[in-house]
PDB file of N, CA and C in Angstrom:
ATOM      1  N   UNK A   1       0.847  -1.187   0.000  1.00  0.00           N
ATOM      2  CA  UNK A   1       0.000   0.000   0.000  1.00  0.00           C
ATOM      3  C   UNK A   1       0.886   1.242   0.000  1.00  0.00           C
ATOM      4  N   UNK A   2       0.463   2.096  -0.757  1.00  0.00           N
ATOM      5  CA  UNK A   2       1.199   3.499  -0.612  1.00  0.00           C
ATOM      6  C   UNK A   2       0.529   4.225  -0.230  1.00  0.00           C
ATOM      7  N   UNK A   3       1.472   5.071   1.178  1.00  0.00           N
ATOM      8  CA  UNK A   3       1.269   5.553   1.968  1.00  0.00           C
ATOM      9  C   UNK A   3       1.394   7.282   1.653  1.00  0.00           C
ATOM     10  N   UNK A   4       2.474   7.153   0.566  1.00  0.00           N
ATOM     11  CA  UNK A   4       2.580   8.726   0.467  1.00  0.00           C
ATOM     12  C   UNK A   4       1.578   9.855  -0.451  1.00  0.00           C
ATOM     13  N   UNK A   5       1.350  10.979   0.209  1.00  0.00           N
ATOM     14  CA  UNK A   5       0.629  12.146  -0.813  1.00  0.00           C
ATOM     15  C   UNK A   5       1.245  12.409  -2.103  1.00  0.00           C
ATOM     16  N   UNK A   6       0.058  12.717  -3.032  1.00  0.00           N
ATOM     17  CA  UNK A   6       0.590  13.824  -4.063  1.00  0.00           C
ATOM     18  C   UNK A   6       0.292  14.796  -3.093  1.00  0.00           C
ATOM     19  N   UNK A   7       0.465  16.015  -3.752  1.00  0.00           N
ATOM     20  CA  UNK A   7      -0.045  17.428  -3.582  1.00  0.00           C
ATOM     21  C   UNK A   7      -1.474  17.760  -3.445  1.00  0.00           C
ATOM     22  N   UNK A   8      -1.837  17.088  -4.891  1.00  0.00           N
ATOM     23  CA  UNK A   8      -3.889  17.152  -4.779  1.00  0.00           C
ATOM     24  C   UNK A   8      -4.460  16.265  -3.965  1.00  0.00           C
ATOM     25  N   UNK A   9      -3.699  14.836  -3.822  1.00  0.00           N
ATOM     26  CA  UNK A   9      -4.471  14.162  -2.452  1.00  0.00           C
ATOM     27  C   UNK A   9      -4.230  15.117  -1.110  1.00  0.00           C
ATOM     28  N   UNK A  10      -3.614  15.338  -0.744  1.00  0.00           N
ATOM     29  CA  UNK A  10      -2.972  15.934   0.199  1.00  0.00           C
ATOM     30  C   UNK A  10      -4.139  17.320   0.310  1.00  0.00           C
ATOM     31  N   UNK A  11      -4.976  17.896  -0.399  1.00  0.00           N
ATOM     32  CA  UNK A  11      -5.445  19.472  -0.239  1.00  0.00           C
ATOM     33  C   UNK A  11      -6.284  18.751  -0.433  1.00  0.00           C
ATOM     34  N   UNK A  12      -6.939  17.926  -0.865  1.00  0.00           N
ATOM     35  CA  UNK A  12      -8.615  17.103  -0.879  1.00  0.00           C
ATOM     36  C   UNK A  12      -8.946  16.255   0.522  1.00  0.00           C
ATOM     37  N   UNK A  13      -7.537  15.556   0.872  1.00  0.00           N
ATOM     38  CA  UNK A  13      -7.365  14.880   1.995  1.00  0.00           C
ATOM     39  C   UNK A  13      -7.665  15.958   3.167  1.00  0.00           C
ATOM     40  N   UNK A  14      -7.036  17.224   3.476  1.00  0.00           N
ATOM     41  CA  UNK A  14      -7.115  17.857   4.346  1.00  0.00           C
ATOM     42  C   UNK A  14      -8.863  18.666   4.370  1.00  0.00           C
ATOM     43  N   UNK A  15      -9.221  18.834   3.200  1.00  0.00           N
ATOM     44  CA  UNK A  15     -10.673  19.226   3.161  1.00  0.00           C
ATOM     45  C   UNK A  15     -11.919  18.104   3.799  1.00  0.00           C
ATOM     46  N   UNK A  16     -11.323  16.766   3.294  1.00  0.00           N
ATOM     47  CA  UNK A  16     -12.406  15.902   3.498  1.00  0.00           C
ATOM     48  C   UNK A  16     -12.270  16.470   5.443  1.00  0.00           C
ATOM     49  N   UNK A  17     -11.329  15.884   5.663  1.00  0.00           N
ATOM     50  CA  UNK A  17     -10.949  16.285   7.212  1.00  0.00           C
ATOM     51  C   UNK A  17     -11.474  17.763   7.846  1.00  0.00           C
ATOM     52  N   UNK A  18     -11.200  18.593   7.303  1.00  0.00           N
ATOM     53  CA  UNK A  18     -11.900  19.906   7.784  1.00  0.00           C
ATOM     54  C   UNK A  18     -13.733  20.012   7.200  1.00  0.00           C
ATOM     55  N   UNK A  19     -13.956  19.149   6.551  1.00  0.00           N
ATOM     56  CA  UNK A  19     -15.451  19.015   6.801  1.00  0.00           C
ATOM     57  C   UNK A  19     -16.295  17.948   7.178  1.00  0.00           C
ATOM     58  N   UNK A  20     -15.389  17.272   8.051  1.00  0.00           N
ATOM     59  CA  UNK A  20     -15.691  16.510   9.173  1.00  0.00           C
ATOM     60  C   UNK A  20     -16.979  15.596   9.239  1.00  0.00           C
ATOM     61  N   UNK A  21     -16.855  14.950   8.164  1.00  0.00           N
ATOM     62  CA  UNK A  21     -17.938  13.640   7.894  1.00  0.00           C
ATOM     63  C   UNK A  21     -19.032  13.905   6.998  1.00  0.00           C
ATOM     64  N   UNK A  22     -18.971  15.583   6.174  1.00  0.00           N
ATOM     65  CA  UNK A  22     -19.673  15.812   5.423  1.00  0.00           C
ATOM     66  C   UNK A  22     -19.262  15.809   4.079  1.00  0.00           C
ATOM     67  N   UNK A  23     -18.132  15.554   3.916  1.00  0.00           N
ATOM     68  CA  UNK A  23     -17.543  15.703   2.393  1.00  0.00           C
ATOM     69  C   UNK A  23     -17.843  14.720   1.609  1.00  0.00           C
ATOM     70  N   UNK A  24     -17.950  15.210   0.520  1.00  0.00           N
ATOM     71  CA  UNK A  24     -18.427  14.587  -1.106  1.00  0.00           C
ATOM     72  C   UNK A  24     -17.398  15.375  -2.067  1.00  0.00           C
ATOM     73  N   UNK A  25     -17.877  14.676  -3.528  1.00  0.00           N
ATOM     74  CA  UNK A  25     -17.164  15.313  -4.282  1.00  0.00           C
ATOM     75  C   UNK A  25     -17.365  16.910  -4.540  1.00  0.00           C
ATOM     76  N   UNK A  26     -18.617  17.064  -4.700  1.00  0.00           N
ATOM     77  CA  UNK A  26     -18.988  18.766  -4.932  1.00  0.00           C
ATOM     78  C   UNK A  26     -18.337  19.417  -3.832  1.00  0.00           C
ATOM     79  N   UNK A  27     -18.804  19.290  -2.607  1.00  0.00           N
ATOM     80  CA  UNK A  27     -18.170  20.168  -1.592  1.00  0.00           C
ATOM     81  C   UNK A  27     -16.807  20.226  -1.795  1.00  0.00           C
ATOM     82  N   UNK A  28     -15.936  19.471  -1.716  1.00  0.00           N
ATOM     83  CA  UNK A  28     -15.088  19.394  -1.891  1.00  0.00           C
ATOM     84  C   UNK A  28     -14.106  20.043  -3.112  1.00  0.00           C
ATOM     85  N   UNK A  29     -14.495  19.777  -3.802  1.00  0.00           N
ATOM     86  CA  UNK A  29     -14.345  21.169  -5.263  1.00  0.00           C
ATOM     87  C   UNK A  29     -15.168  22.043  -5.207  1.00  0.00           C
ATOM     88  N   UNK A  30     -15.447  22.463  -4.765  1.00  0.00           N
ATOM     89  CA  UNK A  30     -15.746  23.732  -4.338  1.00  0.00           C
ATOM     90  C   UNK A  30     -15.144  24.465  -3.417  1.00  0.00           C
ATOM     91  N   UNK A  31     -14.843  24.008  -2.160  1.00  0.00           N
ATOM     92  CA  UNK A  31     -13.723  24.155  -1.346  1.00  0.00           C
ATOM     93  C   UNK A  31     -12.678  24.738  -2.110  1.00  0.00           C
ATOM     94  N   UNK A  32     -11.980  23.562  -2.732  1.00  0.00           N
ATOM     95  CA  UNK A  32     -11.348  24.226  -3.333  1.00  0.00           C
ATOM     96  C   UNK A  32     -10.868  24.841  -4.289  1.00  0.00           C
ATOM     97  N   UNK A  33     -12.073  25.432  -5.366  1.00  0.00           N
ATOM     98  CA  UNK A  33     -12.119  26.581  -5.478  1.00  0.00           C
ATOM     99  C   UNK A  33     -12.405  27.945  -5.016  1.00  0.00           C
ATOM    100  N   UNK A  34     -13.306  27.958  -3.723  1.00  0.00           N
ATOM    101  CA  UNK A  34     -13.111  28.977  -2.828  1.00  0.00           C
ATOM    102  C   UNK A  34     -11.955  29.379  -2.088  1.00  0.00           C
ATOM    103  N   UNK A  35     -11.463  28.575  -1.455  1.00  0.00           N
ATOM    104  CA  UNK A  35     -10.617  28.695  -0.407  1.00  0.00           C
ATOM    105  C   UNK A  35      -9.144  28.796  -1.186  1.00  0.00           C
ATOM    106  N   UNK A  36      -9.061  28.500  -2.429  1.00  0.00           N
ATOM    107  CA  UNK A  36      -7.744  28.123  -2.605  1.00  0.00           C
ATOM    108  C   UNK A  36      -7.408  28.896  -4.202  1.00  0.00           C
ATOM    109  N   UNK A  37      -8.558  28.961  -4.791  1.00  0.00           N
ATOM    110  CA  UNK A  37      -8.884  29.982  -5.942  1.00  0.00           C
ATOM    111  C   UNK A  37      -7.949  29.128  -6.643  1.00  0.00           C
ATOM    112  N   UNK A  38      -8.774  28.310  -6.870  1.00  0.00           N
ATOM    113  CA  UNK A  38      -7.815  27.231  -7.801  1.00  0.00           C
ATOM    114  C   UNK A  38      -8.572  26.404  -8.829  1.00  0.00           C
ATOM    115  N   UNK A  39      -9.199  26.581 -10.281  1.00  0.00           N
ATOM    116  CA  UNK A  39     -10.168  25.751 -10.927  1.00  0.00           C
ATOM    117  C   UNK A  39      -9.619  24.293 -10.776  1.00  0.00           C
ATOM    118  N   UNK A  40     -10.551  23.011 -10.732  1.00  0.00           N
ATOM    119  CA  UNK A  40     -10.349  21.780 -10.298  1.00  0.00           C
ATOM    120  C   UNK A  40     -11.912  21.313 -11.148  1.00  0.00           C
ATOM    121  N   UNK A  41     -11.805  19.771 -11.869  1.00  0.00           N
ATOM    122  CA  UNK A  41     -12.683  19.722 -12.313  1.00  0.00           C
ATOM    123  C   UNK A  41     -13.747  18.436 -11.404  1.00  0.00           C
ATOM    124  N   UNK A  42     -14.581  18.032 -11.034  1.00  0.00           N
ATOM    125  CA  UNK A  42     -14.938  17.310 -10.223  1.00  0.00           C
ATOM    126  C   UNK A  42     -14.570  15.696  -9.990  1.00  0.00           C
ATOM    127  N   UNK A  43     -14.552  15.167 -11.764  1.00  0.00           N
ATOM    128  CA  UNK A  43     -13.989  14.264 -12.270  1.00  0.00           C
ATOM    129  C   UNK A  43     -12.474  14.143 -11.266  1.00  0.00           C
ATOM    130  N   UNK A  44     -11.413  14.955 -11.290  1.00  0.00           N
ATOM    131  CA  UNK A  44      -9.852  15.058 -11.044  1.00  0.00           C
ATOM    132  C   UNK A  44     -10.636  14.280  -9.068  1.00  0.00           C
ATOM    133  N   UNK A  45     -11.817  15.652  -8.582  1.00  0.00           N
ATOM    134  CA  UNK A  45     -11.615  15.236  -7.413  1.00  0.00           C
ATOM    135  C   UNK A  45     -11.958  13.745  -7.141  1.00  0.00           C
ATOM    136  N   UNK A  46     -12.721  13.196  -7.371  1.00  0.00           N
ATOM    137  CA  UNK A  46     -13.248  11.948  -7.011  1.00  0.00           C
ATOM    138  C   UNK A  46     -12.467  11.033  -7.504  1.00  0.00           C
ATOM    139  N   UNK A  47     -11.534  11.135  -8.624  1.00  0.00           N
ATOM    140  CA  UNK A  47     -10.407  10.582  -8.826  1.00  0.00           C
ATOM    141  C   UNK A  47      -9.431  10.587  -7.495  1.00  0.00           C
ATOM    142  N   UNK A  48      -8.700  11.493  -6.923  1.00  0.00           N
ATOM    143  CA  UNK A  48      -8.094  11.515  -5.753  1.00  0.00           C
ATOM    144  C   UNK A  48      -9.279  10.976  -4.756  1.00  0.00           C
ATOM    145  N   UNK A  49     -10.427  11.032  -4.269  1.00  0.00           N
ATOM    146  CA  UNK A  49     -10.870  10.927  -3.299  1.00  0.00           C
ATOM    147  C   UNK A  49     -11.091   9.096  -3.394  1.00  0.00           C
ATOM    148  N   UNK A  50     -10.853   8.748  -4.554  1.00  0.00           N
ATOM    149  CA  UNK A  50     -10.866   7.304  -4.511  1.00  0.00           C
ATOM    150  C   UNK A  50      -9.456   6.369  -4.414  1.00  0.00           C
ATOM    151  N   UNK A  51      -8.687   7.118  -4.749  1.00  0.00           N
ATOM    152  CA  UNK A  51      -7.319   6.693  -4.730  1.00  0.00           C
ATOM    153  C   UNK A  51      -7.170   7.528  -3.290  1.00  0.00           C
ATOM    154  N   UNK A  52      -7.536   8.042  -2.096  1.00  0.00           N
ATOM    155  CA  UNK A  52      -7.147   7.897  -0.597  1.00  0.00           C
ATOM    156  C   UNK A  52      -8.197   6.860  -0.329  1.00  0.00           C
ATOM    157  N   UNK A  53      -9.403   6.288  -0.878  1.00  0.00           N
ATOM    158  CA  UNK A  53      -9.856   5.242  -0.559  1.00  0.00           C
ATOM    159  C   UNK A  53      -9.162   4.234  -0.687  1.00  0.00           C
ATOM    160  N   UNK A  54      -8.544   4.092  -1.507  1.00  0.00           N
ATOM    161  CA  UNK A  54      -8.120   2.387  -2.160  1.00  0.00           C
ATOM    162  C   UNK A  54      -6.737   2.832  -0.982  1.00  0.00           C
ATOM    163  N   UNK A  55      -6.304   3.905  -0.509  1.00  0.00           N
ATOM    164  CA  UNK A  55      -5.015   4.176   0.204  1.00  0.00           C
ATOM    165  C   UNK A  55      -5.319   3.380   1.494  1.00  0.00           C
ATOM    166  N   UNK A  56      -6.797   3.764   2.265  1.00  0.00           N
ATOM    167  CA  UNK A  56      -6.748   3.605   3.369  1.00  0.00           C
ATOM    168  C   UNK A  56      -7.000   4.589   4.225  1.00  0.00           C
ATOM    169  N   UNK A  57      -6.606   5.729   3.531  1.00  0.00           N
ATOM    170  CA  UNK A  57      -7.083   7.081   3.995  1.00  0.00           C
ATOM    171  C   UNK A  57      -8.336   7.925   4.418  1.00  0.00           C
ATOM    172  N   UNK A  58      -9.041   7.285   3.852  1.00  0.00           N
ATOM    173  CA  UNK A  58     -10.482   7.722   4.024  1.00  0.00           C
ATOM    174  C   UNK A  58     -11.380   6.311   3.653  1.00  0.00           C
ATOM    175  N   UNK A  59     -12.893   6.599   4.214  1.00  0.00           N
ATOM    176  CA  UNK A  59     -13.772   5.751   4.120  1.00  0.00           C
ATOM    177  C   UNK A  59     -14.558   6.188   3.393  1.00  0.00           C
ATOM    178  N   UNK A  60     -15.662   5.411   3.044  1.00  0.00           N
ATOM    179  CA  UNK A  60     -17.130   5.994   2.490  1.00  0.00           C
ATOM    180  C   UNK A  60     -18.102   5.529   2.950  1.00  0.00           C
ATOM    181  N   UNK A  61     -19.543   6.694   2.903  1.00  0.00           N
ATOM    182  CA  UNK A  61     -20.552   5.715   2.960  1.00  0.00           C
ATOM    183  C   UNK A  61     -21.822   6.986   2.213  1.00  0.00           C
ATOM    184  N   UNK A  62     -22.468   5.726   2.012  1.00  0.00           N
ATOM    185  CA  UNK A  62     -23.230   6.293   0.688  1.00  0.00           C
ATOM    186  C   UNK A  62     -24.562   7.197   2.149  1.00  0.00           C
ATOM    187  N   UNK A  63     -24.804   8.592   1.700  1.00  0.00           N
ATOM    188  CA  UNK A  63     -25.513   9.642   2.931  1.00  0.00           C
ATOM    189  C   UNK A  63     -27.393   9.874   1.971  1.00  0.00           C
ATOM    190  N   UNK A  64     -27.698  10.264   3.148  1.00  0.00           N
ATOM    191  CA  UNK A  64     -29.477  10.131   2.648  1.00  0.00           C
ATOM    192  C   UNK A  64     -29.369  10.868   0.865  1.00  0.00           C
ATOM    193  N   UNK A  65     -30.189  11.290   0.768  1.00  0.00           N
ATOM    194  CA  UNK A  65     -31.104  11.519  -0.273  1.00  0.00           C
ATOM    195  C   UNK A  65     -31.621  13.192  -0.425  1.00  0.00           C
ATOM    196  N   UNK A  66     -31.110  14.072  -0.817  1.00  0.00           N
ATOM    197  CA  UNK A  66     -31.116  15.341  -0.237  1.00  0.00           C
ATOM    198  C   UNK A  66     -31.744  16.293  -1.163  1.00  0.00           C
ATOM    199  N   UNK A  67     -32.355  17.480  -1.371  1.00  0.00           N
ATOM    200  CA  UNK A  67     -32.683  18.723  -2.181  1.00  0.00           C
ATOM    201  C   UNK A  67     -32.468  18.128  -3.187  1.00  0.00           C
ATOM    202  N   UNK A  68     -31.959  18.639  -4.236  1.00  0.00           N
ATOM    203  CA  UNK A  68     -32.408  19.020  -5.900  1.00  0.00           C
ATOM    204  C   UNK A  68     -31.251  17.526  -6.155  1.00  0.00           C
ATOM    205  N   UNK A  69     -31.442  16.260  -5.426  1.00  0.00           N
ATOM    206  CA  UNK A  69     -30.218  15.051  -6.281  1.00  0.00           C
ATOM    207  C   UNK A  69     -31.400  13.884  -6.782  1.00  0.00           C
ATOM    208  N   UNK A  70     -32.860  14.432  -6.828  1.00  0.00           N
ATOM    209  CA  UNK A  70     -33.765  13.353  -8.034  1.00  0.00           C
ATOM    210  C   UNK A  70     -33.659  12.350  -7.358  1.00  0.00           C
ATOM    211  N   UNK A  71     -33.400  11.882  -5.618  1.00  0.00           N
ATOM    212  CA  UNK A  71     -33.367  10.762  -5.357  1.00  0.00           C
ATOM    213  C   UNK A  71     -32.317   9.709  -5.564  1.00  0.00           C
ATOM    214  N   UNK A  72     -31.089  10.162  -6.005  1.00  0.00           N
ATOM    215  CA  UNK A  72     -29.601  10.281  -5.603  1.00  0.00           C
ATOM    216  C   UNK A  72     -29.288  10.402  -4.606  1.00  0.00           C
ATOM    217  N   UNK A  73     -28.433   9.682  -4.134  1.00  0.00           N
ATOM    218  CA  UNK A  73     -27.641   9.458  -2.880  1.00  0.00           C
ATOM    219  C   UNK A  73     -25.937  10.064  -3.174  1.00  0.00           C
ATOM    220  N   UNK A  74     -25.588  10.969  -2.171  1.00  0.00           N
ATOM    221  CA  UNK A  74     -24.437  11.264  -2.171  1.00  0.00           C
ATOM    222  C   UNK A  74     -23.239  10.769  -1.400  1.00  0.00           C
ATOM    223  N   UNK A  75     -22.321  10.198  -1.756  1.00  0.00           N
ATOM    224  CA  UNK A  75     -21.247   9.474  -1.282  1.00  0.00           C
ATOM    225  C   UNK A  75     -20.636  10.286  -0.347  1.00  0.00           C
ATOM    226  N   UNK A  76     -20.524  10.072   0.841  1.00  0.00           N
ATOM    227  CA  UNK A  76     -19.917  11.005   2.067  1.00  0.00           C
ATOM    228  C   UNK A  76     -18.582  10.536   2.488  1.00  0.00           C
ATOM    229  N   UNK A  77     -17.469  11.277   2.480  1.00  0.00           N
ATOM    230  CA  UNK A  77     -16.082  10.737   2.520  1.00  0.00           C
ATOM    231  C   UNK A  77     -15.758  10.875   4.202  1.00  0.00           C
ATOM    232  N   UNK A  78     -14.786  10.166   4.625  1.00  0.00           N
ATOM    233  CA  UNK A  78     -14.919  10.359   6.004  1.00  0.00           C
ATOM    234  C   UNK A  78     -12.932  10.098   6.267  1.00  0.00           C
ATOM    235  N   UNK A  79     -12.086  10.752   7.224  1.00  0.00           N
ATOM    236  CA  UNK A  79     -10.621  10.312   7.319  1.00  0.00           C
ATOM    237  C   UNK A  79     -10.436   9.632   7.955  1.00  0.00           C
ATOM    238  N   UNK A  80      -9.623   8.762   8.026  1.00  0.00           N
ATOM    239  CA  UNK A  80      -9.674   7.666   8.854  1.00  0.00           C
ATOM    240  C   UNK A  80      -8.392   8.144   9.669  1.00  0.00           C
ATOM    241  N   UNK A  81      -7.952   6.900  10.267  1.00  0.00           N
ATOM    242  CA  UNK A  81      -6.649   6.957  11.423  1.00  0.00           C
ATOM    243  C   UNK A  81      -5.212   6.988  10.756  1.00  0.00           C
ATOM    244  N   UNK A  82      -5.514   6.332   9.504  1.00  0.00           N
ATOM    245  CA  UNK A  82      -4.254   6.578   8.831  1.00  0.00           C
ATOM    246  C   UNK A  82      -4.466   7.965   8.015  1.00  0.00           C
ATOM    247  N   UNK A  83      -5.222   8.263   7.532  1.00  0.00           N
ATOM    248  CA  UNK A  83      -5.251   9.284   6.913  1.00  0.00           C
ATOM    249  C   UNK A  83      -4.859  10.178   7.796  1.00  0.00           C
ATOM    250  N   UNK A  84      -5.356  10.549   8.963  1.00  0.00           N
ATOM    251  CA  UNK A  84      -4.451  11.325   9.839  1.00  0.00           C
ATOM    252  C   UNK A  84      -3.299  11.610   9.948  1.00  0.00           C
ATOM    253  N   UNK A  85      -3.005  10.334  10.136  1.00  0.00           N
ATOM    254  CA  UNK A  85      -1.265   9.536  10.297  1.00  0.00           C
ATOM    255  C   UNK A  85      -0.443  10.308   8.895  1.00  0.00           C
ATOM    256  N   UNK A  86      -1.209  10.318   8.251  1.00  0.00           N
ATOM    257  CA  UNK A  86      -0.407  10.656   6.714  1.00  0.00           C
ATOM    258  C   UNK A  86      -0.122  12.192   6.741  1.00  0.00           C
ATOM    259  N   UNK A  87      -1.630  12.895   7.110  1.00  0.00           N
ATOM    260  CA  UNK A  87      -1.129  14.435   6.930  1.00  0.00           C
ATOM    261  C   UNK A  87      -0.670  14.928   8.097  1.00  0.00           C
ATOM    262  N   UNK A  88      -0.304  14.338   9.095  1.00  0.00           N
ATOM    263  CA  UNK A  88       0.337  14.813  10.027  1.00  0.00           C
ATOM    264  C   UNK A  88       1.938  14.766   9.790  1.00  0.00           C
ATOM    265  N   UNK A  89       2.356  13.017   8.945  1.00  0.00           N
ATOM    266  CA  UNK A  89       3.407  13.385   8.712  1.00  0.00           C
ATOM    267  C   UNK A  89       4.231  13.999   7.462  1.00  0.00           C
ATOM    268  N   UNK A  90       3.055  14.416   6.627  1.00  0.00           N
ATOM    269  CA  UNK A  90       3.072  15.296   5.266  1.00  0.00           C
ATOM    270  C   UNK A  90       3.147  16.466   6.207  1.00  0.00           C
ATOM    271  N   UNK A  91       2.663  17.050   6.828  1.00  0.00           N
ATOM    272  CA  UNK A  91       3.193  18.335   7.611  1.00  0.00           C
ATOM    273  C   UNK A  91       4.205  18.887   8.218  1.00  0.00           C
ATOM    274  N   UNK A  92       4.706  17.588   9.162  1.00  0.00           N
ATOM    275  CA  UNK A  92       5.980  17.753   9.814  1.00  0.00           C
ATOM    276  C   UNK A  92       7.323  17.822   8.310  1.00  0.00           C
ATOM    277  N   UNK A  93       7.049  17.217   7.055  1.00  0.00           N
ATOM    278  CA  UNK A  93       7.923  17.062   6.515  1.00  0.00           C
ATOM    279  C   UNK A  93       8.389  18.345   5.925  1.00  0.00           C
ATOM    280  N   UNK A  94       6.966  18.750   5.594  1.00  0.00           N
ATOM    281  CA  UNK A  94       6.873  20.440   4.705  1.00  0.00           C
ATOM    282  C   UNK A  94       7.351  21.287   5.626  1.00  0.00           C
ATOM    283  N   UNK A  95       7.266  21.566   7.211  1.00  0.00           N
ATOM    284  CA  UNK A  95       8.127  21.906   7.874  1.00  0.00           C
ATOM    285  C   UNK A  95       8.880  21.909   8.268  1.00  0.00           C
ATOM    286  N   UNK A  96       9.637  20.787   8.203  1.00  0.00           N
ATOM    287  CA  UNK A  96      10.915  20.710   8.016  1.00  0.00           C
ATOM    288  C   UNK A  96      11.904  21.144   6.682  1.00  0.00           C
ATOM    289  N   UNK A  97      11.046  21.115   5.893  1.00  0.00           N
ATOM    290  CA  UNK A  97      11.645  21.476   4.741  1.00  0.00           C
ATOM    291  C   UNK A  97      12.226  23.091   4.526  1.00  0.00           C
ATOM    292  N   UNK A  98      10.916  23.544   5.239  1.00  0.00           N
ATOM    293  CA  UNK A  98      10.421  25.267   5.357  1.00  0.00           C
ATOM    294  C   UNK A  98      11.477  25.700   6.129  1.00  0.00           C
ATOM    295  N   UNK A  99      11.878  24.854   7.221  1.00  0.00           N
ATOM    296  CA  UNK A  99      12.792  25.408   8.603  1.00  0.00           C
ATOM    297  C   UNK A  99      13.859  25.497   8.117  1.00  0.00           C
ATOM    298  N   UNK A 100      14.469  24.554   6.749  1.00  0.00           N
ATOM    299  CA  UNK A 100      15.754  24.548   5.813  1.00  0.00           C
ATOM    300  C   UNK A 100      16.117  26.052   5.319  1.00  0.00           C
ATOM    301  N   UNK A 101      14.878  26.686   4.992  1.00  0.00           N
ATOM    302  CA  UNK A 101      15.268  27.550   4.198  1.00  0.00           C
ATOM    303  C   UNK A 101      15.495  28.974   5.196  1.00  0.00           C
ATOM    304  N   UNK A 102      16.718  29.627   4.635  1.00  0.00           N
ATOM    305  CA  UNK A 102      17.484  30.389   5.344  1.00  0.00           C
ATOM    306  C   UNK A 102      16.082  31.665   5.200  1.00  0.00           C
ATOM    307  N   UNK A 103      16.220  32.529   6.280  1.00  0.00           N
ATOM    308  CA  UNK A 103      15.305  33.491   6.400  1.00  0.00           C
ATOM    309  C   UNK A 103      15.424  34.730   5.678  1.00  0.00           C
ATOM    310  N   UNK A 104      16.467  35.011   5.323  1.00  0.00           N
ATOM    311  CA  UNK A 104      16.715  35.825   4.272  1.00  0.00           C
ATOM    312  C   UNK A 104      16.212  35.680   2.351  1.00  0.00           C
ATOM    313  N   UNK A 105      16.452  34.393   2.246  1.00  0.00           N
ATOM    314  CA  UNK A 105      16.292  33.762   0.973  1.00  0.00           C
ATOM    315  C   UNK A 105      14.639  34.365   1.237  1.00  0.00           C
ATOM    316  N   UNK A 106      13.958  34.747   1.696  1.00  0.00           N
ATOM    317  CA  UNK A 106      12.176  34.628   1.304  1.00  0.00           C
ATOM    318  C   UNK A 106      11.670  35.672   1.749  1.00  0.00           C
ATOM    319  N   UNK A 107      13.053  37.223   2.160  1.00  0.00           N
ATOM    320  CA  UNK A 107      12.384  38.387   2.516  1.00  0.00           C
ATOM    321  C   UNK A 107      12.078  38.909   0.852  1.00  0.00           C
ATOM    322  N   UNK A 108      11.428  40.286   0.737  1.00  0.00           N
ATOM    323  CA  UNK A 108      11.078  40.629  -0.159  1.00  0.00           C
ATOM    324  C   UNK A 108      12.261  41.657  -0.448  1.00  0.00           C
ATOM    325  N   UNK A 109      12.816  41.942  -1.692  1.00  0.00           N
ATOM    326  CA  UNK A 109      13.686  42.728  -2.353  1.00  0.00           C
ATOM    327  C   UNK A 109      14.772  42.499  -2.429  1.00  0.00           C
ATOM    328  N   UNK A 110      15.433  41.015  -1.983  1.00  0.00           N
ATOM    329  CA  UNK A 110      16.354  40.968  -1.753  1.00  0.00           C
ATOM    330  C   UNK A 110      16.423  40.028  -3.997  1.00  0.00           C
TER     331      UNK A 110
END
C-alpha cells in the first residue's frame, strides 16, 4: 500500500478532514475553489478521493437523499486513522523542509 501524498491528495485529503464527515465530491471542489482559488474539475476530485480510498485514507458511505439530487444518494467521505497519520506526517515534513530555508532567501527585495 502506498502511503505517500501527491499534492492534490494531500489538499482534498485535508478538506475531506476539515469538513468533518460531510464531504463529497462537490463540496469538496468547491472548497477548493473557494478557499484556494484554484479551478479543479470534479472528475480530477473523485479521482483523488478514490485513490485515498483504495489508500486507506479515508472511508465511504453512501448519505441520505437530499434537495435538488432526483433521489440520488451522495457518497460522504470520512478520514480515517491513517489518513491522519499521513497528513500529520506530510506536515511535519513540509516543515521541516520550510525550517531549511534560510530566512533571508524569502524576505522581499532581496
Amino acid at each position: 500500500m502506498n502511503s505517500k501524498l501527491g499534492e492534490f491528495e494531500e489538499i482534498v485529503l485535508m478538506l475531506v478532514a476539515a469538513q468533518h464527515e460531510q464531504a463529497y465530491g462537490l463540496s469538496v471542489t468547491q472548497a477548493i475553489e473557494k478557499e484556494l482559488k484554484r479551478s479543479v474539475t470534479m472528475s480530477s476530485v473523485h479521482t483523488a478521493l478514490y485513490r485515498l480510498e483504495e489508500k486507506g485514507f479515508v472511508t465511504s458511505k453512501i448519505g441520505d437523499a437530499e434537495g435538488n439530487r432526483r433521489g440520488r444518494r451522495k457518497r460522504v467521505f470520512i478520514i480515517t486513522s491513517q489518513g491522519k497519520t499521513a497528513l500529520k506526517e506530510t506536515r511535519e515534513a513540509r516543515n521541516h523542509i520550510w525550517n531549511m530555508i534560510p530566512k533571508f532567501i524569502l524576505e522581499f527585495g532581496q
